[in-house]
N, C-alpha and C. Protein backbone atom coordinates (compact mmCIF):
# COMPACT_ATOMS: atom_id res chain seq x y z
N UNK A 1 -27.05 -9.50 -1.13
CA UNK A 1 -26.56 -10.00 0.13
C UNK A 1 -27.18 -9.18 1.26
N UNK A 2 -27.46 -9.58 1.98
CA UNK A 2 -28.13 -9.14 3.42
C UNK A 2 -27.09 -8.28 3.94
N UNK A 3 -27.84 -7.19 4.42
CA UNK A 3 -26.70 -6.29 5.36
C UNK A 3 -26.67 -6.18 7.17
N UNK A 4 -27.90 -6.96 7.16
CA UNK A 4 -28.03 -7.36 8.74
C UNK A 4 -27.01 -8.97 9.19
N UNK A 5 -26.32 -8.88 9.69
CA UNK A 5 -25.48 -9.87 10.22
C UNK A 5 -26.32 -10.68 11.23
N UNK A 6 -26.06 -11.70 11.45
CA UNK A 6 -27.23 -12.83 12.19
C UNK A 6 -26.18 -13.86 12.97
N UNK A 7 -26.68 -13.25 14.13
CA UNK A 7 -25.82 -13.69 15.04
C UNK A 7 -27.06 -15.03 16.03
N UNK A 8 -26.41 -16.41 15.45
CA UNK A 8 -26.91 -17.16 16.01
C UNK A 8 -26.86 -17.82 17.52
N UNK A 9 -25.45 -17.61 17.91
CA UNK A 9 -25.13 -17.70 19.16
C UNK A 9 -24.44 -16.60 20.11
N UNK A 10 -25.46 -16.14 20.48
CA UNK A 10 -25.77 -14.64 21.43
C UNK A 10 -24.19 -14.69 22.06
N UNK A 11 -24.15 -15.72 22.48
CA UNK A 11 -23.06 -15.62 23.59
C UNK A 11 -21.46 -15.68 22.67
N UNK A 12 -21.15 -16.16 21.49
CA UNK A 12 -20.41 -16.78 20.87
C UNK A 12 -19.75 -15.21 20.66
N UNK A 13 -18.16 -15.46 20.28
CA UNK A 13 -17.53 -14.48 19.50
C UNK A 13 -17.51 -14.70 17.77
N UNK A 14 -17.54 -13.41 17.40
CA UNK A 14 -17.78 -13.03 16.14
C UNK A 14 -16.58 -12.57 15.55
N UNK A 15 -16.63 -12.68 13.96
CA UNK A 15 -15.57 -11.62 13.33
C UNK A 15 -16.88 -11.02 12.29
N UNK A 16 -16.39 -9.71 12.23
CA UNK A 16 -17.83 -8.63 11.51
C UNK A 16 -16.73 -8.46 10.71
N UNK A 17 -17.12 -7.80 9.49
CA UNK A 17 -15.94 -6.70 8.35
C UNK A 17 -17.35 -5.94 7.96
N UNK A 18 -17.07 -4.74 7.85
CA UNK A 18 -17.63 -3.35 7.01
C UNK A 18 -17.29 -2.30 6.38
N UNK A 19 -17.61 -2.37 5.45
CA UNK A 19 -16.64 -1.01 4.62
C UNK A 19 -17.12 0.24 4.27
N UNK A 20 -16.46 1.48 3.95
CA UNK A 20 -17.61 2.52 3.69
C UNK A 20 -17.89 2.40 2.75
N UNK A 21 -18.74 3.20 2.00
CA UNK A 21 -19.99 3.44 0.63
C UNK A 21 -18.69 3.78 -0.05
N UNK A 22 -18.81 2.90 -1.39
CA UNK A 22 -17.67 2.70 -2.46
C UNK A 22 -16.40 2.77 -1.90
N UNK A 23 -16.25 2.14 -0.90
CA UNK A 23 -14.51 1.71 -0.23
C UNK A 23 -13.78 2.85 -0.72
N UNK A 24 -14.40 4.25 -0.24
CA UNK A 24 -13.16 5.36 -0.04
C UNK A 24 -12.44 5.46 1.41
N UNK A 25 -11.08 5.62 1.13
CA UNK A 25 -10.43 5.56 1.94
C UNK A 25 -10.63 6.29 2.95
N UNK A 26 -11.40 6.94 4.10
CA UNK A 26 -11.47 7.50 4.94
C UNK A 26 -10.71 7.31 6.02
N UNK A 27 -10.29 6.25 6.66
CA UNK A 27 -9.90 6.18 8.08
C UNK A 27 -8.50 6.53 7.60
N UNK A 28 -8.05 6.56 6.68
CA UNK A 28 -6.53 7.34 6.22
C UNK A 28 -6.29 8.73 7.17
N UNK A 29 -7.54 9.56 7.26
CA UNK A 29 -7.37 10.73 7.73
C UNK A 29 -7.39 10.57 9.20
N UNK A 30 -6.90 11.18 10.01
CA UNK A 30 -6.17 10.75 11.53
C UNK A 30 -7.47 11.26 12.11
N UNK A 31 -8.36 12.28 11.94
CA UNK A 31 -9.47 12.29 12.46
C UNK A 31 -10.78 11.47 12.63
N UNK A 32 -10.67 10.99 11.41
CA UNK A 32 -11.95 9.80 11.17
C UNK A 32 -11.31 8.09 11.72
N UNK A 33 -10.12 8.00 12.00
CA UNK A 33 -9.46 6.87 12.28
C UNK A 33 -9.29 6.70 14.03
N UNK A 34 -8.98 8.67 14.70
CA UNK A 34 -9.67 8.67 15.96
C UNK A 34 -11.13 8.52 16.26
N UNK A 35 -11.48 8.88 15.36
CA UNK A 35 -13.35 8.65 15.56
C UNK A 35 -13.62 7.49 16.06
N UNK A 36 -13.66 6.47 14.80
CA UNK A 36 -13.56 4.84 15.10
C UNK A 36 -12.84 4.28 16.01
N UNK A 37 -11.41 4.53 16.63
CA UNK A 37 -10.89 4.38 17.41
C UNK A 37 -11.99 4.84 18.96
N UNK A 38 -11.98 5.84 19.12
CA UNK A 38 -12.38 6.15 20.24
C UNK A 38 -14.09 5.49 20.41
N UNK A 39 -14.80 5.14 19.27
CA UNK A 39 -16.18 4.38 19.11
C UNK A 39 -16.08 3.09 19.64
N UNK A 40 -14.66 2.43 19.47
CA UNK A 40 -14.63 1.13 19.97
C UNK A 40 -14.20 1.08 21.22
N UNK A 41 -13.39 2.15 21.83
CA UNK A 41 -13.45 2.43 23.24
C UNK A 41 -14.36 2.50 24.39
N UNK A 42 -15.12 3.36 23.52
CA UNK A 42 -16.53 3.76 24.20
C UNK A 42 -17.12 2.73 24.47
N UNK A 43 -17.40 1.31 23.44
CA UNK A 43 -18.09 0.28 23.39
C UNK A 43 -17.26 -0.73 24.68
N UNK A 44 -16.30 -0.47 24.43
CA UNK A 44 -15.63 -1.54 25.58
C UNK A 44 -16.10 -1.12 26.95
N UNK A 45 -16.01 0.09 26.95
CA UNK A 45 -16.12 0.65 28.44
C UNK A 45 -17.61 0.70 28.80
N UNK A 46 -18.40 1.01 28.01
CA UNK A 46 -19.93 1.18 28.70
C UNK A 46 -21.24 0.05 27.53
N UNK A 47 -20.29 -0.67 26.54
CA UNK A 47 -21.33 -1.45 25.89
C UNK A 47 -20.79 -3.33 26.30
N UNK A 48 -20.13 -3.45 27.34
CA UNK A 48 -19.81 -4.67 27.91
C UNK A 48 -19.00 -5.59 26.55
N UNK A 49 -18.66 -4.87 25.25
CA UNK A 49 -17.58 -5.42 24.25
C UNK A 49 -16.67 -6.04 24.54
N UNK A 50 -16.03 -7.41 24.43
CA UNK A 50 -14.90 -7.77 24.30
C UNK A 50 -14.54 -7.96 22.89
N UNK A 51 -13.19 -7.44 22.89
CA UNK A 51 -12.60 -7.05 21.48
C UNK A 51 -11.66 -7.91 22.02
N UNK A 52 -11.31 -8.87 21.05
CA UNK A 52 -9.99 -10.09 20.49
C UNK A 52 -9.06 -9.44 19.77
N UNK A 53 -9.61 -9.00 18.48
CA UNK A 53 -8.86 -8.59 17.38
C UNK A 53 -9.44 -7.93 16.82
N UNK A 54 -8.56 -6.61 16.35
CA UNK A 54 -9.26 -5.85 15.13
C UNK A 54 -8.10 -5.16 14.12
N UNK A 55 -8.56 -5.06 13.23
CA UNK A 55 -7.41 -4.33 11.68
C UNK A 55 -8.59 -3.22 11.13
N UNK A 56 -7.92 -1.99 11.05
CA UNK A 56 -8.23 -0.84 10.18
C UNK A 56 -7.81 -1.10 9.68
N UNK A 57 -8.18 -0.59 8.27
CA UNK A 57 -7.88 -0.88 7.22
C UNK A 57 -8.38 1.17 6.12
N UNK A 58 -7.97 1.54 5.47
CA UNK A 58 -7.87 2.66 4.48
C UNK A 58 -9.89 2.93 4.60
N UNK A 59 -10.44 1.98 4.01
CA UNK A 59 -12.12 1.85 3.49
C UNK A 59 -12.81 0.87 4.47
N UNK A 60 -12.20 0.11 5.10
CA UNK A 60 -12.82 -1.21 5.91
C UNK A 60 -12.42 -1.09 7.08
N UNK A 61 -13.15 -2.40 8.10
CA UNK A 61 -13.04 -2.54 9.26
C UNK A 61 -12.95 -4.11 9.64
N UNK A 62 -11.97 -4.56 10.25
CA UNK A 62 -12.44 -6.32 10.80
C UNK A 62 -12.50 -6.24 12.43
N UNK A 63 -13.22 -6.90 12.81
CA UNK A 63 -13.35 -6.98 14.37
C UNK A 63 -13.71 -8.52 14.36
N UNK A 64 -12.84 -8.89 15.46
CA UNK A 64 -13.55 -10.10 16.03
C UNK A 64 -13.64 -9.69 17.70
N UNK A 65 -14.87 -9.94 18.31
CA UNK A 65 -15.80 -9.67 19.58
C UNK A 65 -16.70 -10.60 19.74
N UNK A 66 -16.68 -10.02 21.11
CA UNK A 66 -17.70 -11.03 21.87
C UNK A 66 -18.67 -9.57 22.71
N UNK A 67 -19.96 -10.02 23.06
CA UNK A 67 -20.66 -9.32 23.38
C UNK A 67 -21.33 -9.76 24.86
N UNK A 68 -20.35 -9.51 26.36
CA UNK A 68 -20.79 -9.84 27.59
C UNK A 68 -22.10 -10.45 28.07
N UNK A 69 -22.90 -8.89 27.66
CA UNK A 69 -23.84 -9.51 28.42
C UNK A 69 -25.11 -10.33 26.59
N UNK A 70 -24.64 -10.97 25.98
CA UNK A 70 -25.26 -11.54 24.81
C UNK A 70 -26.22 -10.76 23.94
N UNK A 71 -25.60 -9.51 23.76
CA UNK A 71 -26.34 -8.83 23.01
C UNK A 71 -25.59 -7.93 21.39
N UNK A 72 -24.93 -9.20 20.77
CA UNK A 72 -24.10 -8.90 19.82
C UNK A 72 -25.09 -7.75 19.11
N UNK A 73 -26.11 -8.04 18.67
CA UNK A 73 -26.53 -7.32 17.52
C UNK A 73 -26.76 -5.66 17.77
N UNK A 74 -27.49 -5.60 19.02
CA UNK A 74 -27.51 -4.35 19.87
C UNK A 74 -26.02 -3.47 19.94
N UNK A 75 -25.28 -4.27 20.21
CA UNK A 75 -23.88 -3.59 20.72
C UNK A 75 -23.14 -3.19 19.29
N UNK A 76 -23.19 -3.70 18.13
CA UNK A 76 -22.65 -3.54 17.06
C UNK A 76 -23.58 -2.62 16.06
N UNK A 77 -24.68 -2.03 16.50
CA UNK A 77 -25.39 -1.17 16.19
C UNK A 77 -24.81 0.15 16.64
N UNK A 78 -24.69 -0.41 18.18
CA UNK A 78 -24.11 1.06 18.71
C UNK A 78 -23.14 1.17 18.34
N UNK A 79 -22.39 0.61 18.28
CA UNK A 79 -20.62 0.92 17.63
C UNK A 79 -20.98 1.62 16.43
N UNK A 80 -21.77 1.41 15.65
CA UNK A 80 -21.57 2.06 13.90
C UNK A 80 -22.55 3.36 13.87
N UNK A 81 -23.11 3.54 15.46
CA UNK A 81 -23.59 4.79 15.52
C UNK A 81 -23.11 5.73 16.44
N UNK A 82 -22.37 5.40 17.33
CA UNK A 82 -21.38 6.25 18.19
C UNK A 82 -20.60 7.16 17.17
């Protein structure tokens, strides 16, 4: 399965899911769960993100977003590297 997501309509909202390497529970720990937390902050505030919905989850992540100025793929790069 492809690990690049293909976002056909730039402008459209998305739902993404990603999980870590062998779905260990990480975001359990209040530090790594602020991490991600504060990554999707960051994205709202200076990567033009609109966030609908999202669920942490123990190993995973769901987001559904939209990307302002139509640059889903860019902006969801930065999120998983912030």
């Amino acid at each position: 399965m492809s690990r690049k997501y293909k976002f056909h309509n730039k402008s459209g909202a998305y739902f993404v899911s990603f999980s870590t390497v062998n779905w260990v529970g990480v975001f359990m720990r209040h530090v790594y769960f602020h991490e991600l937390a504060s990554s999707i902050e960051y994205c709202r505030k200076h990567k033009s993100m609109e966030l609908y919905a999202y669920c942490f989850m123990p190993s995973h992540v769901h987001l559904i977003f939209r990307s302002s100025i139509d640059q889903p793929s860019e902006l969801l790069r930065d999120f998983k590297k912030k």
